[in-house]
N, C-alpha and C. Protein backbone atom coordinates (compact mmCIF):
# COMPACT_ATOMS: atom_id res chain seq x y z
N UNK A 1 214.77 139.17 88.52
CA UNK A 1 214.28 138.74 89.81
C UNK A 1 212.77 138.54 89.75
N UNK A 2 212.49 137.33 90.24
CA UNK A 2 210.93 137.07 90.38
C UNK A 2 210.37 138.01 91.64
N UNK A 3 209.10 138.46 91.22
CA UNK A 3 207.91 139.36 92.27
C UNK A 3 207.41 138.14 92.86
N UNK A 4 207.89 137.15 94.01
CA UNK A 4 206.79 136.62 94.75
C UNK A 4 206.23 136.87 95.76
N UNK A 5 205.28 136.66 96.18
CA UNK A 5 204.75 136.81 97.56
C UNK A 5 204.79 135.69 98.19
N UNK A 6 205.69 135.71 99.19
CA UNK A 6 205.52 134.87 100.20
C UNK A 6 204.83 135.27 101.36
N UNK A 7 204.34 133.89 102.11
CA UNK A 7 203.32 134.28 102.88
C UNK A 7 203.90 134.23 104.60
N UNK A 8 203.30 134.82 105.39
CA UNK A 8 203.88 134.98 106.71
C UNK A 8 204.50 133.46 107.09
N UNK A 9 203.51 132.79 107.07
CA UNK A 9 204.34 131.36 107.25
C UNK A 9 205.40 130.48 106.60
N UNK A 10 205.36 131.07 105.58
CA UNK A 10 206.63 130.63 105.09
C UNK A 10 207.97 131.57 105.52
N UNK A 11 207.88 132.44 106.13
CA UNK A 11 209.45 133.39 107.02
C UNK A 11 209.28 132.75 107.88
N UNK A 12 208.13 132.27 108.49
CA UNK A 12 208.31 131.05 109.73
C UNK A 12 209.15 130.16 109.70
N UNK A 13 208.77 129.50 109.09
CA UNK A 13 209.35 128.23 108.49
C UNK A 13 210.47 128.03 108.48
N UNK A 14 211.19 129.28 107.70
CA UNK A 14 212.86 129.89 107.02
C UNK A 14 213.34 130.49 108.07
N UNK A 15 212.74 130.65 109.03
CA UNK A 15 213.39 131.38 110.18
C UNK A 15 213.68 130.11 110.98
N UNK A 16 212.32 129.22 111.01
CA UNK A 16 213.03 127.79 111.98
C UNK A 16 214.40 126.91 111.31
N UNK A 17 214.54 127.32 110.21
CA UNK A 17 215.06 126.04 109.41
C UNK A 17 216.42 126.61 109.53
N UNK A 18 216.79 128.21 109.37
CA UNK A 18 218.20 128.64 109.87
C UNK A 18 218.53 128.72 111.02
N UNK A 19 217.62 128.86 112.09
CA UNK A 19 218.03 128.91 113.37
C UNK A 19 217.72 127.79 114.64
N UNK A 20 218.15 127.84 115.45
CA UNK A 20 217.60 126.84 116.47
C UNK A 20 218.16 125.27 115.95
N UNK A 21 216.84 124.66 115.97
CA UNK A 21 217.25 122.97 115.73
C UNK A 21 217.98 122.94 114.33
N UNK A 22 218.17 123.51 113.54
CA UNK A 22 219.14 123.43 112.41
C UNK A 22 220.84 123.99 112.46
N UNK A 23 220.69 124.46 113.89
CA UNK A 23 222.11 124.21 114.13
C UNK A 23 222.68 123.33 114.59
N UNK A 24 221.93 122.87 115.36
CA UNK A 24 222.59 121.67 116.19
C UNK A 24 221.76 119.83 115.74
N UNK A 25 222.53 119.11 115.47
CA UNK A 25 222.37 117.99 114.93
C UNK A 25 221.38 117.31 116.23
N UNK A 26 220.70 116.17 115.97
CA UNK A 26 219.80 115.35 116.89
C UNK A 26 220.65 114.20 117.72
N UNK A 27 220.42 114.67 119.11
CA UNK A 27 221.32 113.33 119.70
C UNK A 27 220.59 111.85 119.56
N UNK A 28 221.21 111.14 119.78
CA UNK A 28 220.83 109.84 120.00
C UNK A 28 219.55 109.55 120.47
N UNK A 29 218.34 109.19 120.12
CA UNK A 29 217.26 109.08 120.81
C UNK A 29 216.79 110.07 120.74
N UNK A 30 216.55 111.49 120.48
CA UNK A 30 216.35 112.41 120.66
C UNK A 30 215.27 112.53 119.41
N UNK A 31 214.07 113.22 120.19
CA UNK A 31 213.12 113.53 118.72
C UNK A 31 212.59 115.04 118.13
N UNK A 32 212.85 115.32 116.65
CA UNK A 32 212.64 116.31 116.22
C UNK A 32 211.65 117.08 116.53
N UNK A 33 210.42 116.67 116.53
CA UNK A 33 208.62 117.30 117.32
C UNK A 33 209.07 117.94 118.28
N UNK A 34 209.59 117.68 119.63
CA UNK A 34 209.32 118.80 120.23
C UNK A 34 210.28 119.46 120.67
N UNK A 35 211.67 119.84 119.85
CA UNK A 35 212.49 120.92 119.65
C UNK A 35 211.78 121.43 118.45
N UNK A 36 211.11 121.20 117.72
CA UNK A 36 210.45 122.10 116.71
C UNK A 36 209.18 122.82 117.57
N UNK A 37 208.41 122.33 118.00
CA UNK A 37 207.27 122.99 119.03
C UNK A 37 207.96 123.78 119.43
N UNK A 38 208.81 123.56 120.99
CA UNK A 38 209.29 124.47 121.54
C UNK A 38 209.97 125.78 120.61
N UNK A 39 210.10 125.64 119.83
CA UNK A 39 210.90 126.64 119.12
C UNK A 39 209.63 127.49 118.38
N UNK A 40 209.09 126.49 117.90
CA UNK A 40 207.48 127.72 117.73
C UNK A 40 206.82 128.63 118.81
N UNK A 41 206.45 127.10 119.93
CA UNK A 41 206.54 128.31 121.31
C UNK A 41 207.53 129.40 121.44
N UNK A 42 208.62 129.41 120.92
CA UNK A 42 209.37 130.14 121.84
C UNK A 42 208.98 131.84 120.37
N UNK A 43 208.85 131.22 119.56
CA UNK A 43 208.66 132.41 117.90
C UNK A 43 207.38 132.96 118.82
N UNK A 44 206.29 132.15 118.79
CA UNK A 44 204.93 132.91 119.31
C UNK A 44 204.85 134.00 120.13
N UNK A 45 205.67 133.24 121.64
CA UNK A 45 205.99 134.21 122.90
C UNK A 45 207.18 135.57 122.18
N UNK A 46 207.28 135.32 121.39
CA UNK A 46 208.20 136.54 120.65
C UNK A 46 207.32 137.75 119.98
N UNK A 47 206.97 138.77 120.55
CA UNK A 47 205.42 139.42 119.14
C UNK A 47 206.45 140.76 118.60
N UNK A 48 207.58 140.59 118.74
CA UNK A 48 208.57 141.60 117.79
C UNK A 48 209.01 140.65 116.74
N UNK A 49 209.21 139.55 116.79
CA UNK A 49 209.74 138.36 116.30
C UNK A 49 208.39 138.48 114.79
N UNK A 50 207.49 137.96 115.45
CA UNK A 50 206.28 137.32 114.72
C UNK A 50 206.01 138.85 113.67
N UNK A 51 205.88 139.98 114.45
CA UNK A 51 205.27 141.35 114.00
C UNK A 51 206.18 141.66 112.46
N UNK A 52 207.47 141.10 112.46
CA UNK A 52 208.20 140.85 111.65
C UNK A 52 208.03 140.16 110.56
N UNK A 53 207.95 139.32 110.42
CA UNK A 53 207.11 138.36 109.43
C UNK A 53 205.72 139.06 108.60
N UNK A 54 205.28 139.80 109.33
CA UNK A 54 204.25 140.57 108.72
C UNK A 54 204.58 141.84 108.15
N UNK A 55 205.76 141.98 108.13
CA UNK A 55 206.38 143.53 107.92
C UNK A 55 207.07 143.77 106.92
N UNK A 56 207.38 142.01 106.18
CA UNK A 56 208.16 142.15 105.04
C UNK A 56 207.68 142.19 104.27
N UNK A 57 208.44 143.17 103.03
CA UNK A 57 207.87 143.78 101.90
C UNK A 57 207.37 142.52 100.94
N UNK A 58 207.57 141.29 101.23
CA UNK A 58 206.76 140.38 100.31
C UNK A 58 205.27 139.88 100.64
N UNK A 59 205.30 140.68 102.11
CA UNK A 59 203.96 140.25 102.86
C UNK A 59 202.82 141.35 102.54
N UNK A 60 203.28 142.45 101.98
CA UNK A 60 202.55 143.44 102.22
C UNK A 60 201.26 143.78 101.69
N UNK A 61 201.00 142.42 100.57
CA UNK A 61 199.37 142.50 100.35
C UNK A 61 199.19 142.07 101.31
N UNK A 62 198.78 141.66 102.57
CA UNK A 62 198.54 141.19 103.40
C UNK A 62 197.58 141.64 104.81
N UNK A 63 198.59 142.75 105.01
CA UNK A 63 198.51 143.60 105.90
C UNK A 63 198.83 145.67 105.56
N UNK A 64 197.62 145.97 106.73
CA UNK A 64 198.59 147.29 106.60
C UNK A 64 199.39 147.62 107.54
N UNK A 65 199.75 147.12 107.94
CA UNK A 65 200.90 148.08 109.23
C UNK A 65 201.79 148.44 108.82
């Protein structure tokens, strides 16, 4: 197993890409930008969500908490 460090924004990322707009396909006309925003908005307004991302053991040069 590789030691990498990934960085907080990349669990972002992996967290948008399994959940939310990657479940559900794009309707007709419909544009990707701002179901991806909103869904960041919605990660941001989350600070158990986000506090998480900082908590994983690949983050932990990072931070001390």
């Amino acid at each position: 197993m590789i030691d990498r460090k990934v960085s907080p924004d990349e669990w972002v990322w992996s967290y948008t890409q399994r959940t939310g707009n990657a479940r559900r396909p794009l309707q007709k006309g419909e544009k990707l930008e701002p179901r991806v925003a909103a869904q960041l908005t919605a990660i941001g307004n989350n600070p158990k969500l986000v506090r998480s991302f900082f908590k994983h053991p690949s983050v932990a040069y990072i931070t001390d908490l």
